[in-house]
N, C-alpha and C. Protein backbone atom coordinates (compact mmCIF):
# COMPACT_ATOMS: atom_id res chain seq x y z
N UNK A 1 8.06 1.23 -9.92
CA UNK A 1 7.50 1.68 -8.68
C UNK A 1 8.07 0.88 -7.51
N UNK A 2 8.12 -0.47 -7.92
CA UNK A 2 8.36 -0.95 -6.15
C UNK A 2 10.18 -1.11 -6.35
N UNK A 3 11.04 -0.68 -7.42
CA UNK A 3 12.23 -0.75 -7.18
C UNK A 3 12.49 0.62 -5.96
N UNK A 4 11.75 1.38 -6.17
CA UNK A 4 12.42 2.66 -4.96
C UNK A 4 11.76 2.08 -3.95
N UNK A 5 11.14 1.13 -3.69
CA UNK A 5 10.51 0.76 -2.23
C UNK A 5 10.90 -0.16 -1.81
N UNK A 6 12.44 -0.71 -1.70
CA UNK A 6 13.23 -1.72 -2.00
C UNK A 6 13.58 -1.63 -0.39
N UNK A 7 13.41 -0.61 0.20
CA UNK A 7 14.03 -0.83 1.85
C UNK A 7 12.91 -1.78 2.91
N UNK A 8 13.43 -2.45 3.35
CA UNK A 8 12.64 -3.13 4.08
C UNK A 8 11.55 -2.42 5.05
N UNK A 9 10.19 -2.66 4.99
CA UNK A 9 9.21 -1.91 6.05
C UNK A 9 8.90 -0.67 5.23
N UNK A 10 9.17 -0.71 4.12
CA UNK A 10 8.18 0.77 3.19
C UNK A 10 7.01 0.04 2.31
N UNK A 11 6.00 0.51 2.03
CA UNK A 11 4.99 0.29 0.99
C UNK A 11 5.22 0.88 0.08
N UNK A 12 4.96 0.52 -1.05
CA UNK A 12 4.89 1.04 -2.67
C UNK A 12 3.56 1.48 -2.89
N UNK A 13 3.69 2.70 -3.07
CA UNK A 13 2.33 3.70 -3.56
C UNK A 13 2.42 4.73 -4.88
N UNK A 14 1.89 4.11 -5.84
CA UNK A 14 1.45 5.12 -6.70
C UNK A 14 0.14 5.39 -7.26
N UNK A 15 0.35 6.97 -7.36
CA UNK A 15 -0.97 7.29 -7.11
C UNK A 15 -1.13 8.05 -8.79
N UNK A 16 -2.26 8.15 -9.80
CA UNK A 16 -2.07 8.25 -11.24
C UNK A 16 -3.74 8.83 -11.27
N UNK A 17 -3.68 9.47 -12.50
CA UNK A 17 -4.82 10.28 -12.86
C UNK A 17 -4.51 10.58 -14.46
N UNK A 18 -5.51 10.00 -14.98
CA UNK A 18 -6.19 10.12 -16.40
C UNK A 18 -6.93 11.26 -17.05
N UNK A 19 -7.19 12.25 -17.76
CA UNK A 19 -8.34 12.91 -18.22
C UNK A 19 -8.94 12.47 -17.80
N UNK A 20 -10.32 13.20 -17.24
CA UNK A 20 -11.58 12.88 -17.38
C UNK A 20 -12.10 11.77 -16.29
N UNK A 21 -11.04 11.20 -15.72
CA UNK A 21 -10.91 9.88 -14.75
C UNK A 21 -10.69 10.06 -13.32
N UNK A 22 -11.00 9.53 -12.52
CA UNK A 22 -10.91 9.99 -10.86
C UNK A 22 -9.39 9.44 -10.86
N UNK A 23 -8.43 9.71 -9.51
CA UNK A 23 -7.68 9.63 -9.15
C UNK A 23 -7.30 8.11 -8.88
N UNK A 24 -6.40 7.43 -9.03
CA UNK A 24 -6.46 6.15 -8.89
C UNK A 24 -5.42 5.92 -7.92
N UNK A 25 -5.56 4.89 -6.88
CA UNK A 25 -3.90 4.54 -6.20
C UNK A 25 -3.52 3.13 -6.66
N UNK A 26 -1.78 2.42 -6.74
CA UNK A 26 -1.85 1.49 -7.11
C UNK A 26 -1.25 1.36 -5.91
N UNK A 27 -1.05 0.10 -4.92
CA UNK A 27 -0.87 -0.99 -3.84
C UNK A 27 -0.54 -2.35 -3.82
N UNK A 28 0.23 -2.88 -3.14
CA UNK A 28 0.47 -4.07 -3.31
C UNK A 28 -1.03 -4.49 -2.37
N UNK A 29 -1.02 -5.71 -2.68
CA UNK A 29 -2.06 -6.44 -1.45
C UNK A 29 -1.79 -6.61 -0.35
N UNK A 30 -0.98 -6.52 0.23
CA UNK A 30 -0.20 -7.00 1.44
C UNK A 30 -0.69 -5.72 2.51
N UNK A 31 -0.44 -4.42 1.97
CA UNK A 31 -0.79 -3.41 1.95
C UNK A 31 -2.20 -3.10 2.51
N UNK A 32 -3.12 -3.53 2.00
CA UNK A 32 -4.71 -3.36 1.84
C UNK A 32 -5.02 -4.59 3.43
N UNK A 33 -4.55 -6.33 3.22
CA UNK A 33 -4.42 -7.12 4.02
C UNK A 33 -2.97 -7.45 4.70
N UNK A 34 -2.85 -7.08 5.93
CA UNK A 34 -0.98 -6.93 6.18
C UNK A 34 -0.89 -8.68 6.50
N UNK A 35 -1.85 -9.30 7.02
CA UNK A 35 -1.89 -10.70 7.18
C UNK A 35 -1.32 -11.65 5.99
N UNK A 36 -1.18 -11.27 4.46
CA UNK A 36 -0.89 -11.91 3.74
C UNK A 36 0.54 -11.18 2.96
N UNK A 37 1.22 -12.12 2.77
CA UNK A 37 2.45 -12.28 1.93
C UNK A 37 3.13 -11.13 0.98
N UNK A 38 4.07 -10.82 2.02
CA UNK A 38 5.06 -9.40 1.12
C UNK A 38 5.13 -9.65 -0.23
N UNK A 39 4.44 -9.04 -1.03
CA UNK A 39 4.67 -9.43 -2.19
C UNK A 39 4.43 -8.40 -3.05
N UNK A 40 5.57 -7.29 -3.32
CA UNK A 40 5.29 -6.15 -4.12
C UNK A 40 4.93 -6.25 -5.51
N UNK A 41 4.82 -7.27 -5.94
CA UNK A 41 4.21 -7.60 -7.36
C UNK A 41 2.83 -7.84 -7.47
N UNK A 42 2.05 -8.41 -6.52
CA UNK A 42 0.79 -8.13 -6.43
C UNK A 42 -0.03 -6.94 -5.97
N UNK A 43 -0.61 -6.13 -7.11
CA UNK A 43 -1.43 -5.23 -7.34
C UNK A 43 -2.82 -4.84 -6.98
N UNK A 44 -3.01 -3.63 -6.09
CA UNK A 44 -4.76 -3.35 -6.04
C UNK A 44 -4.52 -1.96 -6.21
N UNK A 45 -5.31 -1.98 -7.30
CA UNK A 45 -6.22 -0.35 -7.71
C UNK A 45 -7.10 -0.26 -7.23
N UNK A 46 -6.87 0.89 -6.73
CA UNK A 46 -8.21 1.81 -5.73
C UNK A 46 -8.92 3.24 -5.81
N UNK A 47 -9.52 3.67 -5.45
CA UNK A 47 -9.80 4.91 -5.91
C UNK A 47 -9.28 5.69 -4.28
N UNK A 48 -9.01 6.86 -4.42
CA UNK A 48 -8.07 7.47 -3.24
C UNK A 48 -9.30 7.11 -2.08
N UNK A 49 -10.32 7.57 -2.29
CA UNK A 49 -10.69 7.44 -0.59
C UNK A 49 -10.65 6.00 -0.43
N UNK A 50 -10.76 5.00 -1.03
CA UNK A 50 -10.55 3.85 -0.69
C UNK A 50 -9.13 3.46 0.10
N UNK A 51 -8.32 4.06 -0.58
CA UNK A 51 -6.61 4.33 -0.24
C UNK A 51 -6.89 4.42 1.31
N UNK A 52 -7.28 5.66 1.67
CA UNK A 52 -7.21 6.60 2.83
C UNK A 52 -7.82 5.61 3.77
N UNK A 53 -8.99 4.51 3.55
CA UNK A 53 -10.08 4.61 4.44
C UNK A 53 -8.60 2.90 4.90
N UNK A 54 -8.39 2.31 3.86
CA UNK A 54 -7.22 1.33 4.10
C UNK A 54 -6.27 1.92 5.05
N UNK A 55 -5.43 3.18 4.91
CA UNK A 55 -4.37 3.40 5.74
C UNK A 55 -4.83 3.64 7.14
N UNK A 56 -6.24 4.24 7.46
CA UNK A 56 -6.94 4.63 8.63
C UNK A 56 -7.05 3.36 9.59
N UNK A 57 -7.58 2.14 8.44
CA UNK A 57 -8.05 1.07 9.48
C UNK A 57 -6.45 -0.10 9.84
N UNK A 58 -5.44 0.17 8.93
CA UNK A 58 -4.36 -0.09 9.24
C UNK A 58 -2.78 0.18 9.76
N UNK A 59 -3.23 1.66 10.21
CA UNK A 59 -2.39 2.08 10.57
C UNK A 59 -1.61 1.72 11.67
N UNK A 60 -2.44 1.10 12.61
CA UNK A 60 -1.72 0.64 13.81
C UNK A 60 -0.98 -0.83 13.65
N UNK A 61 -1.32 -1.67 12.76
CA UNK A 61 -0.61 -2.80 12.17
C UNK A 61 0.62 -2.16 11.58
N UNK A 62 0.40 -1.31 10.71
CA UNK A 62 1.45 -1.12 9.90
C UNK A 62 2.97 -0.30 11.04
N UNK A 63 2.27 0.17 11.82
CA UNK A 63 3.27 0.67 13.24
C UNK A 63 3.67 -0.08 13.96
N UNK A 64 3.02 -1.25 14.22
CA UNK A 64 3.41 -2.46 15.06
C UNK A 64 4.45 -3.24 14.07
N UNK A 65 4.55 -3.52 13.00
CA UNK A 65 5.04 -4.14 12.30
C UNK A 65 6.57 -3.55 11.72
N UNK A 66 6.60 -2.21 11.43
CA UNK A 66 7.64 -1.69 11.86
C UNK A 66 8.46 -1.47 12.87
N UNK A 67 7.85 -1.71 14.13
CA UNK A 67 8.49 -1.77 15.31
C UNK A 67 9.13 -3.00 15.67
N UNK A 68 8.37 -4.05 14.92
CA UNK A 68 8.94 -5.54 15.20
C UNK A 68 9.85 -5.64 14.16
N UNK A 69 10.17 -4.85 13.03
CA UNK A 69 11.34 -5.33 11.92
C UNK A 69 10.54 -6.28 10.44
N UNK A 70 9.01 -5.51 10.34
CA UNK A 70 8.17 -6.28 9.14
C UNK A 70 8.50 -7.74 9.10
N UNK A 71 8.77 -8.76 9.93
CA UNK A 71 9.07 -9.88 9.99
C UNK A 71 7.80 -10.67 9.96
């Protein structure tokens, strides 16, 4: 998963579903908190609206941060 997200300033998202099981997303942490440490190896499972309610309250970080070069 995070080898295709290898370009600088993308997030790694996968999103997986089980029988019988709600929808799951997987995330780095960095992702969820942009304040802490690029680190596509650290993992948070979420359930999608959790996903959604994360990209809502971070969206404007995650735009600012692309604009500055994710530095």
């Amino acid at each position: 998963m995070c080898d295709s997200a290898d370009n600088e300033g993308t997030i790694p998202v996968l999103i997986f579903k089980f029988n019988r099981v709600p929808t799951r997303v997987a995330i780095p942490l960095h992702a969820v908190n942009p304040e802490w440490e690029v680190d596509n190896q650290k993992m948070a499972i979420m359930s999608m609206d959790d996903w959604l309610n994360v990209i809502k309250s971070n969206w404007s970080i995650y735009k600012q941060k692309e604009e500055d070069g994710w530095n």
